[in-house]
Protein backbone atom coordinates (compact mmCIF):
# COMPACT_ATOMS: atom_id res chain seq x y z
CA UNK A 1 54.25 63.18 -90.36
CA UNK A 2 56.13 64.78 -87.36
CA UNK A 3 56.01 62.47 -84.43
CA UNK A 4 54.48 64.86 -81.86
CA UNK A 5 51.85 65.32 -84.77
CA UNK A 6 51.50 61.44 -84.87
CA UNK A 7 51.32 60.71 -81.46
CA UNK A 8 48.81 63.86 -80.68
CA UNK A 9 46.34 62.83 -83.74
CA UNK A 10 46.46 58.89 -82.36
CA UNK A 11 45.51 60.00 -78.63
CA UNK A 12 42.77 61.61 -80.21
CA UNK A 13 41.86 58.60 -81.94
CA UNK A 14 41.87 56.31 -79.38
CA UNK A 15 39.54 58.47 -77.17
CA UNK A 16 36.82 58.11 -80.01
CA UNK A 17 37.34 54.43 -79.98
CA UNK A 18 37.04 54.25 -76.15
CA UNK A 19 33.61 56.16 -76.90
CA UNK A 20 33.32 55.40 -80.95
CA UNK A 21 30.41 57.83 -80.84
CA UNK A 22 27.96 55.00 -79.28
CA UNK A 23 28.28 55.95 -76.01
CA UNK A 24 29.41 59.29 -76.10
CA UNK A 25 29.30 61.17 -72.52
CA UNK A 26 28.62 64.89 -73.87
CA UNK A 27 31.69 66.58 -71.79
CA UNK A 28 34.15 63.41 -72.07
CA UNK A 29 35.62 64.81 -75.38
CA UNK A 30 36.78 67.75 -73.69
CA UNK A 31 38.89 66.45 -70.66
CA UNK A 32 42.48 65.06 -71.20
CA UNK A 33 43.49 61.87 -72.98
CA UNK A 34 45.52 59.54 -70.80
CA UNK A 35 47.44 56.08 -72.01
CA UNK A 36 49.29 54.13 -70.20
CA UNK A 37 50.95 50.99 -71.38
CA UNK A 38 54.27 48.90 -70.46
CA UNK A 39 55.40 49.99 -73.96
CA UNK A 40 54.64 52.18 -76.93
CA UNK A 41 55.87 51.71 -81.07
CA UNK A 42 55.53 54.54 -83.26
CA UNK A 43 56.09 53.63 -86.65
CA UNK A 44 56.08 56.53 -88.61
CA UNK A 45 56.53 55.08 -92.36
CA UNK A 46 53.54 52.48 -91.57
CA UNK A 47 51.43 55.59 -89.96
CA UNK A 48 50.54 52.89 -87.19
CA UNK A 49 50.88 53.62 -83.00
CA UNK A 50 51.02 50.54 -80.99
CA UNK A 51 50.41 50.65 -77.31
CA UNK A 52 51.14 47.36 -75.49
CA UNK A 53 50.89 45.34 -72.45
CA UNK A 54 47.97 46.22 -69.90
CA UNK A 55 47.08 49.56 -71.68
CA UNK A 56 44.81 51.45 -70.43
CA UNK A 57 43.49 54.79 -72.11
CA UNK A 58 40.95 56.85 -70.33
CA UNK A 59 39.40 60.31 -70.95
CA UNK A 60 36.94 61.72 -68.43
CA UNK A 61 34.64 58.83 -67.40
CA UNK A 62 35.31 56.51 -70.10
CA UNK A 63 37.62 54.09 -70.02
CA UNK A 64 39.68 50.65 -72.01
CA UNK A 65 41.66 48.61 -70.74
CA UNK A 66 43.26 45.88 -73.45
CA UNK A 67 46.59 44.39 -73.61
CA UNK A 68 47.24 45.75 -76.83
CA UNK A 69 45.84 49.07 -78.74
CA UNK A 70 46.68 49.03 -82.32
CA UNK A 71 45.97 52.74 -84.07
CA UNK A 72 46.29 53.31 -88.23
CA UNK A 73 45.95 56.21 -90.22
CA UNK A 74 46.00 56.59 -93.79
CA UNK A 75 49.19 58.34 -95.59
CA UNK A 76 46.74 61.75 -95.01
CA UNK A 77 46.53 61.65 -91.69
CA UNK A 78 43.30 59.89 -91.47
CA UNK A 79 41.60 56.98 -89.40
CA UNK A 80 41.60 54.33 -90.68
CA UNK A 81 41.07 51.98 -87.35
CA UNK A 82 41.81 51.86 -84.08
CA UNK A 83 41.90 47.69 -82.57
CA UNK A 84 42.22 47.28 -79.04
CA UNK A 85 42.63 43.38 -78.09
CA UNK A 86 42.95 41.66 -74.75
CA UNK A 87 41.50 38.94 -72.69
CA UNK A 88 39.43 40.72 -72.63
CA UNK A 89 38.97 44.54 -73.67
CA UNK A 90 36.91 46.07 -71.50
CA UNK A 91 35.34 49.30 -71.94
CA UNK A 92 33.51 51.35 -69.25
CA UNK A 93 31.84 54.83 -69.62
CA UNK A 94 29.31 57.21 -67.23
CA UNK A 95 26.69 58.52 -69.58
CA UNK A 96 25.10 61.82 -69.27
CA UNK A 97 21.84 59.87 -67.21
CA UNK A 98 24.35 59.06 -65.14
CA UNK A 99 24.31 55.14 -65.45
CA UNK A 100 27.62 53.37 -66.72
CA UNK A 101 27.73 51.24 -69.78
CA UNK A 102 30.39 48.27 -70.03
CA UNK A 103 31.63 46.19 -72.73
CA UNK A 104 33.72 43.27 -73.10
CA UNK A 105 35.13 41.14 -75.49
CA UNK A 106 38.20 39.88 -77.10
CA UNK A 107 38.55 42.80 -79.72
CA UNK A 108 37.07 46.08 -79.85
CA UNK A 109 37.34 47.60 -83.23
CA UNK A 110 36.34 51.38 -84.16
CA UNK A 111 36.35 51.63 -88.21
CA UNK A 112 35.73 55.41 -88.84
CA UNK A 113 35.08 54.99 -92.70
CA UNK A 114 32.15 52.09 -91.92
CA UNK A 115 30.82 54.22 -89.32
CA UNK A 116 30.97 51.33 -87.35
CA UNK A 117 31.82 49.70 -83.62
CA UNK A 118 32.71 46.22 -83.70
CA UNK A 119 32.83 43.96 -80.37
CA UNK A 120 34.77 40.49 -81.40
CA UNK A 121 34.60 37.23 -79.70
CA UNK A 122 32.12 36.53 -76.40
CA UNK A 123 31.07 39.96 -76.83
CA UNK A 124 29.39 41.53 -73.80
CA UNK A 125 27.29 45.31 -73.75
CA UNK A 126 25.41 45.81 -70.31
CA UNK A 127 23.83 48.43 -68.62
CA UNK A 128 22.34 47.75 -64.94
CA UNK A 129 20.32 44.54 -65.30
CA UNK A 130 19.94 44.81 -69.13
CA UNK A 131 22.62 43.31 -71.63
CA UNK A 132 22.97 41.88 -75.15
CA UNK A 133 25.91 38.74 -76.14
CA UNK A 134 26.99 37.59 -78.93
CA UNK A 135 30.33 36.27 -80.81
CA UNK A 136 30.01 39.75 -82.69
CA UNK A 137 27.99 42.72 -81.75
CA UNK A 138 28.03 45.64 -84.17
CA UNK A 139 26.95 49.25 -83.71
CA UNK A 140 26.55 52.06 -86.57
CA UNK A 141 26.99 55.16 -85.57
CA UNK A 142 25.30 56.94 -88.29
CA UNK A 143 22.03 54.88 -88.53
CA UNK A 144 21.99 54.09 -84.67
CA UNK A 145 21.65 50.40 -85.35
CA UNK A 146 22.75 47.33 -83.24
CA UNK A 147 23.17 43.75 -84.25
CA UNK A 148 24.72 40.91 -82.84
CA UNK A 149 25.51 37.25 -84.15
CA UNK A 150 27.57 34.29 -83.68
CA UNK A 151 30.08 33.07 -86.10
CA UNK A 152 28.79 30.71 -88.73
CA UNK A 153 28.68 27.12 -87.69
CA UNK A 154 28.87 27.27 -83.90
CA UNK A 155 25.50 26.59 -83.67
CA UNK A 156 24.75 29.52 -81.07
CA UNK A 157 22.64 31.90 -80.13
CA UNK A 158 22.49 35.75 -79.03
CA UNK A 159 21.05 36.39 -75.87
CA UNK A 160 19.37 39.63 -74.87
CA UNK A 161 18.18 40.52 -71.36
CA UNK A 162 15.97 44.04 -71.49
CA UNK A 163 14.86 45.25 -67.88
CA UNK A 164 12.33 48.08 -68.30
CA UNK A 165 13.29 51.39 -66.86
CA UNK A 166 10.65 50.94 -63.92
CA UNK A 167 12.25 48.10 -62.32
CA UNK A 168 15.41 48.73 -62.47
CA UNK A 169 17.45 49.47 -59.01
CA UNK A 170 13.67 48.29 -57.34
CA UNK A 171 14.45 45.54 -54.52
CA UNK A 172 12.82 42.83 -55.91
């Protein structure tokens, strides 16, 4: 695969994992992709773009910021995954109601062929007073479906605060 090819394709890829379809802001997709990283590894034979230390990728209002971005594609050019890790990721976007949404966690995985969003280790998804944690939090894209959990045999809980849409922004 030509490298300009490569690098073009990954960019692409790593704006859908900023917004992995979950919290897609309707005119993000259309404005320019930016990363910017201390370093960058192309390795063409492996299909695989690494950006590294304090990345951070943005495209309109979303934006990650890990210490390391890893993307693959398959031998045809397609995604396979795109990992960000750091400590932590962090992922912010402005949605079309205007409100932002944040994550955090210590991985943020975006696995195209599962059709799924994975948030990995003291996993964090808030917006204004409301928010869901977990050790894992999932989201499917295609069924719209959201499910967090905490590794088997630490004994914890997930903890969900929901703030209904009347209250929220009232001085209390």
């Amino acid at each position: 695969m030509h490298v300009t090819n490569l690098i073009k394709c990954s960019l692409t890829a790593a704006a859908l994992c900023c917004a992995a379809g979950a919290f897609a802001k309707s005119d993000d997709y259309s404005q320019p992709i930016n990363v910017v990283s201390q370093e960058q590894l192309a390795d063409l034979k492996a299909n695989k773009i690494i950006f590294s230390g304090e990345v951070e990728a943005t495209q309109g209002t979303m934006r990650i910021n890990a210490d390391k971005i890893e993307i693959i594609r398959s031998a045809d050019g397609k995604l396979e995954s795109i990992v960000a890790y750091g400590k932590p990721v962090t992922f912010r976007q402005t949605l079309d109601n205007g409100k932002p949404i944040h994550t955090r966690s210590s991985t943020l995985s975006y696995l195209p062929n599962q059709s799924l969003v994975v948030l990995q280790g003291k996993a964090t998804i808030w917006q204004d007073e409301s928010s869901m944690t977990g050790e894992r939090i999932e989201y499917n894209i295609q069924t719209q479906k959201m499910r967090a959990n905490n590794a088997a045999g630490q004994g914890g809980r997930v903890s969900s605060t929901f703030v209904p849409a009347e209250f929220q922004g009232d001085d209390k």
